[in-house]
Protein backbone atom coordinates (compact mmCIF):
# COMPACT_ATOMS: atom_id res chain seq x y z
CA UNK A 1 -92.77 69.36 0.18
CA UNK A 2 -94.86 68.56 -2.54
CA UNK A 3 -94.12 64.58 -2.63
CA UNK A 4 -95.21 64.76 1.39
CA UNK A 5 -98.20 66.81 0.69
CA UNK A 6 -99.54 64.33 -2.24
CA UNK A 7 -99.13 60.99 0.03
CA UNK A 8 -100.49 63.04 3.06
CA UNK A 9 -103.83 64.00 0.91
CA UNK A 10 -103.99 60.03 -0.38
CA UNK A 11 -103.97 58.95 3.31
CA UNK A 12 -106.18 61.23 4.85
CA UNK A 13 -108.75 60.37 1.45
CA UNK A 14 -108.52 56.68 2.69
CA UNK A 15 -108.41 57.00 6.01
CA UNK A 16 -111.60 59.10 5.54
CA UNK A 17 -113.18 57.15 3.16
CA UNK A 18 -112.67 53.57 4.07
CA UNK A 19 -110.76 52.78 6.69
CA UNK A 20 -112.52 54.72 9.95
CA UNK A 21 -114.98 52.01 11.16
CA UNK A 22 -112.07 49.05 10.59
CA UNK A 23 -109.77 51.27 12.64
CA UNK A 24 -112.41 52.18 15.50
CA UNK A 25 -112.97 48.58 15.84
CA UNK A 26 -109.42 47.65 15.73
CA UNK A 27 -108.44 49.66 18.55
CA UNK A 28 -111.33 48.81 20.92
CA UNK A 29 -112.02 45.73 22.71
CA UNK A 30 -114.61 44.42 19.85
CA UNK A 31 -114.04 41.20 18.66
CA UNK A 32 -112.12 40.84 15.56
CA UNK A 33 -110.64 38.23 13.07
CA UNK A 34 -107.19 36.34 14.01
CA UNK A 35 -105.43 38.14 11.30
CA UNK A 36 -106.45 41.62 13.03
CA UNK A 37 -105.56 40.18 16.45
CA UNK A 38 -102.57 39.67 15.49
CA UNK A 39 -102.31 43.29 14.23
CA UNK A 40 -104.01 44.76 17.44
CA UNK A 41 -101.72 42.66 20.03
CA UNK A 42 -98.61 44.31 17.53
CA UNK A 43 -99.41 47.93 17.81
CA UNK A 44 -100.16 47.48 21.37
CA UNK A 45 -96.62 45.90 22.14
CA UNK A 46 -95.10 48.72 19.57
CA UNK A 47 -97.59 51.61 21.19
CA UNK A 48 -95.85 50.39 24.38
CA UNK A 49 -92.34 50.35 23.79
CA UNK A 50 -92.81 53.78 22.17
CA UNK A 51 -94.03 54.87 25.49
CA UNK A 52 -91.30 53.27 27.46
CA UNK A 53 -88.51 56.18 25.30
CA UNK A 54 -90.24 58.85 27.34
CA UNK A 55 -90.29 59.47 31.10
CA UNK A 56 -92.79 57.53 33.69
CA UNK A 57 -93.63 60.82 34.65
CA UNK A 58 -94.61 63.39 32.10
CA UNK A 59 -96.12 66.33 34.43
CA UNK A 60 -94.82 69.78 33.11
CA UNK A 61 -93.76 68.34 29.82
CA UNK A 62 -95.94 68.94 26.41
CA UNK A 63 -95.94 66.57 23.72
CA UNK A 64 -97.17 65.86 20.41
CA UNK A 65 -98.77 62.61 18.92
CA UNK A 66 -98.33 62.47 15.44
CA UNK A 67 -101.24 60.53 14.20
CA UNK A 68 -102.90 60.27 16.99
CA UNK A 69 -105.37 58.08 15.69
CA UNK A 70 -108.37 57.06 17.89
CA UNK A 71 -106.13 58.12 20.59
CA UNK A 72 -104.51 55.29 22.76
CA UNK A 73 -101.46 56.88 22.94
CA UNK A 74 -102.51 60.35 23.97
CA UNK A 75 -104.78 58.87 26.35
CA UNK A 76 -101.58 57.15 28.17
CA UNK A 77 -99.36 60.11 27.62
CA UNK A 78 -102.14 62.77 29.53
CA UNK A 79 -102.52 60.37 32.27
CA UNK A 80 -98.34 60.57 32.72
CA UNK A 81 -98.96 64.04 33.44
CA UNK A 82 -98.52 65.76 30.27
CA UNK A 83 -99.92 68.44 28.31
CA UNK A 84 -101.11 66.35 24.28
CA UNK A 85 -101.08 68.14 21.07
CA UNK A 86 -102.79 65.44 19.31
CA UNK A 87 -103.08 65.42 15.69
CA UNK A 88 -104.31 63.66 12.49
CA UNK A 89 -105.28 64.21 9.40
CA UNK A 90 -108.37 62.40 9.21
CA UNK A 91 -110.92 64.44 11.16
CA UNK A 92 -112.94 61.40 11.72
CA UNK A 93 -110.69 59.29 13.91
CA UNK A 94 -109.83 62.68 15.91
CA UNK A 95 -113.77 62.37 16.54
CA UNK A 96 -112.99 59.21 17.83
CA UNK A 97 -110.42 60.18 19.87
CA UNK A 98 -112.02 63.19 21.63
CA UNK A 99 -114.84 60.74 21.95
CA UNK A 100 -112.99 58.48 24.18
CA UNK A 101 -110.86 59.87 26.24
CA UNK A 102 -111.55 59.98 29.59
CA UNK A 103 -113.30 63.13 30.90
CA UNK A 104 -110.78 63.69 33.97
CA UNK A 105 -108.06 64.10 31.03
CA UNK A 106 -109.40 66.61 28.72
CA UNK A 107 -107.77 69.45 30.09
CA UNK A 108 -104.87 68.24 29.45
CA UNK A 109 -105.14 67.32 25.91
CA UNK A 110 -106.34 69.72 22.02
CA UNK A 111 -107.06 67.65 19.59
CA UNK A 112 -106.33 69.25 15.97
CA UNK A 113 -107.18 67.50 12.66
CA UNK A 114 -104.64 68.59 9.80
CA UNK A 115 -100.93 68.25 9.22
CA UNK A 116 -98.81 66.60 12.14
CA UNK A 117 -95.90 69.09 11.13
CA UNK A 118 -97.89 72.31 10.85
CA UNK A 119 -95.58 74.87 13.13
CA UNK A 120 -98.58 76.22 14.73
CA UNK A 121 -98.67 73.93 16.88
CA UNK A 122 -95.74 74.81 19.16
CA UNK A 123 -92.46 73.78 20.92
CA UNK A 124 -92.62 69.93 21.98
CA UNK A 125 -90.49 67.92 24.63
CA UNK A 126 -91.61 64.83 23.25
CA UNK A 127 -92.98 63.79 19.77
CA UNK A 128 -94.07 60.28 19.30
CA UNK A 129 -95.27 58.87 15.90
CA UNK A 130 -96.92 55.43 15.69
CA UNK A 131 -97.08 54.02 11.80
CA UNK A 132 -97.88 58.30 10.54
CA UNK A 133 -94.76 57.66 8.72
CA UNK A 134 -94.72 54.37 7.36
CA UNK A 135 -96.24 55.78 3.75
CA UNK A 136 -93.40 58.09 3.04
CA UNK A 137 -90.36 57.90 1.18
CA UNK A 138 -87.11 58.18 3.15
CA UNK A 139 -86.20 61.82 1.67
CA UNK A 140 -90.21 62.80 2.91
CA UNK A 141 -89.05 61.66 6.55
CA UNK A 142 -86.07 63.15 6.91
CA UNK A 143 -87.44 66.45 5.59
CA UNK A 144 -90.07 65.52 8.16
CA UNK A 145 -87.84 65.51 10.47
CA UNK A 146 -85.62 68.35 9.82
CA UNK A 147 -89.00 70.52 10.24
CA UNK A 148 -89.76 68.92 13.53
CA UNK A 149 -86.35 69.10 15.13
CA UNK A 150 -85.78 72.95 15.52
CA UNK A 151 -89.32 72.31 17.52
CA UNK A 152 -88.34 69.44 19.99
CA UNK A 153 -86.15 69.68 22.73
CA UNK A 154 -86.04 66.16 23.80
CA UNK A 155 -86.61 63.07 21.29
CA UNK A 156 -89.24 61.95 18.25
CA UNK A 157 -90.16 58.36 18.51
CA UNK A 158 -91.51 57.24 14.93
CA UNK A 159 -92.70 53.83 13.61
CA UNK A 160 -91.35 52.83 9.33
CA UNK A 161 -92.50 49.52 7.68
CA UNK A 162 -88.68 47.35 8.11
CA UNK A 163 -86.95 46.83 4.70
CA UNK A 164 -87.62 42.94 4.51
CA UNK A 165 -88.02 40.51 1.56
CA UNK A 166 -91.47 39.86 2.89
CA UNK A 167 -92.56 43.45 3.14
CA UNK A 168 -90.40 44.35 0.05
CA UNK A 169 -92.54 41.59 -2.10
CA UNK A 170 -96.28 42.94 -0.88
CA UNK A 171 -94.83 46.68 -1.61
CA UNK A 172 -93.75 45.64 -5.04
CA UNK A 173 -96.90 43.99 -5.56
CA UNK A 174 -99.21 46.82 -4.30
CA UNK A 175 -97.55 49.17 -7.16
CA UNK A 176 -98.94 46.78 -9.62
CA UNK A 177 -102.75 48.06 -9.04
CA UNK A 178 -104.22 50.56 -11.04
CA UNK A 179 -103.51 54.10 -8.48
CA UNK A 180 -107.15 54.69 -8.11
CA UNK A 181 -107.59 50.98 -6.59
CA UNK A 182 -104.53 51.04 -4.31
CA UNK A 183 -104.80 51.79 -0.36
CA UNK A 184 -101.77 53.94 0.93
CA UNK A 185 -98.78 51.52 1.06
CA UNK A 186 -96.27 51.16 3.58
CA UNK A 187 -92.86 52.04 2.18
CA UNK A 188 -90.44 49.86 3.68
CA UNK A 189 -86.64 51.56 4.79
CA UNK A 190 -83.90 50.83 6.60
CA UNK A 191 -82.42 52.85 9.13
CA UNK A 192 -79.19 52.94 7.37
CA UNK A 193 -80.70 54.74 4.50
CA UNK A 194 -83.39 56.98 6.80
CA UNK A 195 -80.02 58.49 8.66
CA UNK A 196 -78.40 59.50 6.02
CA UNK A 197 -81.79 60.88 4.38
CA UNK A 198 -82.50 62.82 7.74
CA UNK A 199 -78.65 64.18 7.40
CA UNK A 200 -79.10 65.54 3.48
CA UNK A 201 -82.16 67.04 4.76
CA UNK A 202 -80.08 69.17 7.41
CA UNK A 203 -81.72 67.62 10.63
CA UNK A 204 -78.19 67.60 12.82
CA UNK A 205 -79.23 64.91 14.94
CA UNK A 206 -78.95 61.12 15.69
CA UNK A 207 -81.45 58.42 14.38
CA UNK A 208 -81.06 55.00 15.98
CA UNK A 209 -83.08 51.56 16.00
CA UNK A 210 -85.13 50.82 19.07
CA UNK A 211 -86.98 47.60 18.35
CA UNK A 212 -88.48 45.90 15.68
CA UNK A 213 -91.98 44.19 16.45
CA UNK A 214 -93.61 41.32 14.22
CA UNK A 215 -96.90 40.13 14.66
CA UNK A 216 -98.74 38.25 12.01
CA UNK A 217 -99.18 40.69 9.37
CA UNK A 218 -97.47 43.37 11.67
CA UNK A 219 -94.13 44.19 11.06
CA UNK A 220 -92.77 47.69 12.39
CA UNK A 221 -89.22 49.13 13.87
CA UNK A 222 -89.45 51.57 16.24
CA UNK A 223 -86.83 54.17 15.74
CA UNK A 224 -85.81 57.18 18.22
CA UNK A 225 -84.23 60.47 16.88
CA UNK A 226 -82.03 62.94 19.24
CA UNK A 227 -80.95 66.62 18.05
């Protein structure tokens, strides 16, 4: 997928690069500025409906987080009871993530920097995927998909950037920066269009629309896909 693999080298360069200390501070308790807040108190309500698609009770089940970040999710997941493949491609917010999670949990939990789709890492009951998406183009997803689904028994809960004028306008206007200057930007879709994309791309399943989350300058639908 060469399209997948160019975007997936861009993000882990910025995520690498630039973006590791706003993160880390982002998803701590550290003060921030009220635009952040407003970003921090979104993923938290999205990170938590995400959670609410799988079981209360997680023992005997394994499950990857795709993009694990600095590891909120994972964290959660392993104290459900489950056994956490978490992975992203920036090795330095998987240091993070190691770094914080609680000691009585890291049995239950490898931590892998490199591609979330890589088949090495296994069968899955569960996949969840909080904003690891939201750079890709709709035919990159459902490929995405189709390469996870032959791996998952139960569902993949994924985050994508909602096609809305607002989000449509600051996309448009991020393509008008030179490509060295630009930061990876979200590519807003529909679900409409991602469903038929995941279809073409021969994943037999069904993609629906959980919930859609706005908070200041975060705007993400959670969506929930069933072989």
């Amino acid at each position: 997928m060469p399209a997948y693999d160019a975007t997936r080298a861009r993000v882990e360069d910025y995520f690498d690069r630039t973006a590791t200390q706003v993160w880390e501070r982002l998803t701590s308790d550290a003060p921030v500025s009220r635009v952040r807040e407003t970003v921090r108190k979104g993923r938290d309500r999205m990170r938590a409906i995400m959670l609410d698609r799988m079981p209360a009770d997680l023992t005997g089940k394994r499950v990857l987080d795709a993009g694990c970040g600095t590891g909120l999710a994972t964290a959660e997941m392993a104290r459900r009871g489950a056994e956490v493949v978490a992975v992203d491609i920036s090795p330095s917010l998987v240091e993070i993530a190691e770094k914080r999670l609680d000691p009585g949990l890291r049995d239950r939990v490898t931590f892998a920097a490199g591609d979330m789709l890589d088949p090495a890492h296994g069968r899955f009951d569960h996949v969840l995927a909080m904003d690891s998406l939201i750079y890709y183009e709709a035919a990159d997803i459902g490929r995405a998909l189709a390469t996870l689904c032959p791996r998952v028994d139960g569902s993949v809960v994924f985050t994508v950037a909602p096609r809305t004028a607002f989000l449509m306008t600051f996309w448009g206007m991020g393509k008008l920066f030179p490509r060295s200057d630009r930061s990876p930007v979200m590519i807003p879709h529909a679900p409409e269009r991602l469903a038929r994309a995941t279809a073409e791309a021969g994943a037999p399943g069904r993609l629906t629309e959980v919930e859609r989350v706005t908070s200041g300058f975060y705007i993400s639908t959670c969506l929930e896909y069933r072989a």
